[in-house]
Protein backbone atom coordinates (compact mmCIF):
# COMPACT_ATOMS: atom_id res chain seq x y z
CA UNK A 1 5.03 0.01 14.81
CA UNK A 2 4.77 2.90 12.54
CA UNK A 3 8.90 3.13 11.91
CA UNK A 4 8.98 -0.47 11.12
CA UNK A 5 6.52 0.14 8.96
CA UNK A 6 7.83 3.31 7.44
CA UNK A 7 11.57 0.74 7.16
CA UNK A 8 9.34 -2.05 5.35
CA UNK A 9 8.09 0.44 3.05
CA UNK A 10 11.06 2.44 2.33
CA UNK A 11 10.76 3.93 -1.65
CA UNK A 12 14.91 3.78 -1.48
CA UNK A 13 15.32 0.37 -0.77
CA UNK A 14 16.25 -1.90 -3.45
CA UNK A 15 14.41 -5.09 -2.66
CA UNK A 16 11.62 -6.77 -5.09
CA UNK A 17 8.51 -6.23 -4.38
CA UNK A 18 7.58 -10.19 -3.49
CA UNK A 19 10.27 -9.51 -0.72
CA UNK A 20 8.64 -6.35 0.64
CA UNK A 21 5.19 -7.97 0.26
CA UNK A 22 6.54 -10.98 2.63
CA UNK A 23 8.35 -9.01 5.44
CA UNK A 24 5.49 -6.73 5.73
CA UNK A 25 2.83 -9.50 5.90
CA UNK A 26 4.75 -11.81 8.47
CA UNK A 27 5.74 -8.29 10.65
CA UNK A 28 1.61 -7.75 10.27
CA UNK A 29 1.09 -10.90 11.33
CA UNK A 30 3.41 -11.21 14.29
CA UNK A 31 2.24 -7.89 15.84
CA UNK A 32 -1.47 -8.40 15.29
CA UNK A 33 -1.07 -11.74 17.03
CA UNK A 34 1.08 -10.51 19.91
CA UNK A 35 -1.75 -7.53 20.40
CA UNK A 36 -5.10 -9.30 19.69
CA UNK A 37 -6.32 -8.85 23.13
CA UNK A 38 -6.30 -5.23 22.86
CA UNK A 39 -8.84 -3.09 21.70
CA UNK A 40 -7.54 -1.28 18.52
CA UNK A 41 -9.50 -0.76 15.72
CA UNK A 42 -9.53 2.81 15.54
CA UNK A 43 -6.03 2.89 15.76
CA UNK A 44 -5.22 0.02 13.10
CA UNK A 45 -8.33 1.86 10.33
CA UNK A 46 -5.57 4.80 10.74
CA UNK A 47 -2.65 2.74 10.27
CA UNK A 48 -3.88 0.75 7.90
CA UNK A 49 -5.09 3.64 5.34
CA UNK A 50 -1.61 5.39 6.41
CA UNK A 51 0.29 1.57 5.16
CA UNK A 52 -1.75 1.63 1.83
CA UNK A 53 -0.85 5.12 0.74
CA UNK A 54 2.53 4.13 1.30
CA UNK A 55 2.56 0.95 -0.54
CA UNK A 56 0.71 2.55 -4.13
CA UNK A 57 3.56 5.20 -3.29
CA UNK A 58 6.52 2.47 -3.82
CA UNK A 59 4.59 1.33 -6.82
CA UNK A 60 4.14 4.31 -8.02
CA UNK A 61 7.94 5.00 -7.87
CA UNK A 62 8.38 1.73 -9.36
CA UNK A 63 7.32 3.04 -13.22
CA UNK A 64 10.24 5.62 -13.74
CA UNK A 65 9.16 6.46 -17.03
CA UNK A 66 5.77 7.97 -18.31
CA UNK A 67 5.11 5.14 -20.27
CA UNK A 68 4.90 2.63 -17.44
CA UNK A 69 3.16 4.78 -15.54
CA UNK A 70 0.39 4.89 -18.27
CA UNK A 71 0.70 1.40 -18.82
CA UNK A 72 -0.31 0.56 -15.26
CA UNK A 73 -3.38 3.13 -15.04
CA UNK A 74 -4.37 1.95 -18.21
CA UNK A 75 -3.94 -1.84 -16.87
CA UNK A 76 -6.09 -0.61 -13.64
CA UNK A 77 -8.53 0.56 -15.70
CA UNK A 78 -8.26 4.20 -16.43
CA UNK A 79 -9.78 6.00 -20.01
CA UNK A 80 -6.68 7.31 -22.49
CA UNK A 81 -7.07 10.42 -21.32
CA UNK A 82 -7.18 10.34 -17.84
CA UNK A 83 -4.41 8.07 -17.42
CA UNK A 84 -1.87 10.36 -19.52
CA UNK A 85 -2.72 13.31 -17.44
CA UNK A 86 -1.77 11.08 -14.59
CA UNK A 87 1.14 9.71 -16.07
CA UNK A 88 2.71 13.06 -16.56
CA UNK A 89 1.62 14.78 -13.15
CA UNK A 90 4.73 16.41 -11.67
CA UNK A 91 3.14 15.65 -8.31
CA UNK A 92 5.47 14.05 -5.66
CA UNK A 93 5.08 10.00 -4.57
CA UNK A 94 3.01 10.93 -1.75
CA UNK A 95 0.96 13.28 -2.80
CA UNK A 96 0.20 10.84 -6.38
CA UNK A 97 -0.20 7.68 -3.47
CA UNK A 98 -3.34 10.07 -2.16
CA UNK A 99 -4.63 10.69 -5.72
CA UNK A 100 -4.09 7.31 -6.80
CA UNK A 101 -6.45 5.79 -3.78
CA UNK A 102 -9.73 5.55 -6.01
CA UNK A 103 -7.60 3.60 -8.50
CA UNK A 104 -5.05 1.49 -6.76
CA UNK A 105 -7.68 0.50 -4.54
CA UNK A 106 -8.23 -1.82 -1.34
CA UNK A 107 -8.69 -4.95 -3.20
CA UNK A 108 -6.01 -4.76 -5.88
CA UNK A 109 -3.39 -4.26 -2.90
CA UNK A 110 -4.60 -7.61 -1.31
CA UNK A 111 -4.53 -9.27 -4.39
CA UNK A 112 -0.88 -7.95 -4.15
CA UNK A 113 -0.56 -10.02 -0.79
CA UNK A 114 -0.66 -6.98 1.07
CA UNK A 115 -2.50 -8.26 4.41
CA UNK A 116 -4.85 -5.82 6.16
CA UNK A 117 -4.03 -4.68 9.64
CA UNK A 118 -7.87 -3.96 10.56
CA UNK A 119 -9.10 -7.26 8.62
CA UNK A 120 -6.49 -9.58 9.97
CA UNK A 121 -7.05 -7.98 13.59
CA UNK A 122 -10.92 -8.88 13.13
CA UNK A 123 -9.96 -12.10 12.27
CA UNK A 124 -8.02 -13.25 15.15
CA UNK A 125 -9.02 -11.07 17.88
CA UNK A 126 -10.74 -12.74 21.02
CA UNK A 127 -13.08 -9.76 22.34
């Protein structure tokens, strides 16, 4: 699960975003459904929080210039200054994906159409 995963969220690949969004949510989908009478929610709160820091990291890589980078902390919400220092970290995408988790939150990735493993498995789970 994890490889298809890491291949849905490749940083390299040069599909839109709607088109990621859609291929992860119906592979989400098709494997929660095929596995909802196992008992896996440790498992999916790990794979889920894994998923998320590499989504904000193909975002992240998205902006390739400081000024969209500052222009989407400062559209999330960030003060001037804090979103500049940001914006001009030298950090890698995976390491920024970790510091960006208080600010590219849960809910702004599902408002992205990014479907939760560990909320969709709650949902159609029959234990």
């Amino acid at each position: 699960m994890k490889n298809k995963i890491r291949e849905l969220t490749d940083r390299n690949k040069g599909i839109s975003n709607e088109v990621r969004e859609r291929r992860y949510q119906e592979y989400v989908r098709g494997w929660m459904e095929y596995f909802k009478l196992a008992d896996m929610t440790k498992l999916l709160k790990e794979t889920d929080k894994w998923a998320r820091c590499r989504i904000r990291a193909v975002y992240w890589k998205k902006c390739k210039k400081i000024k969209t980078k500052y222009r989407m902390l400062k559209a999330l919400g960030r003060e001037h200054w804090k979103a500049k220092k940001l914006a001009c970290s030298r950090k890698g995408y995976w390491r920024m994906a970790k510091t960006l988790n208080q600010i590219f939150s849960k809910r702004i990735i599902a408002k992205q159409g990014y479907t939760s493993m560990l909320g969709y498995y709650l949902v159609v789970c029959e234990n």
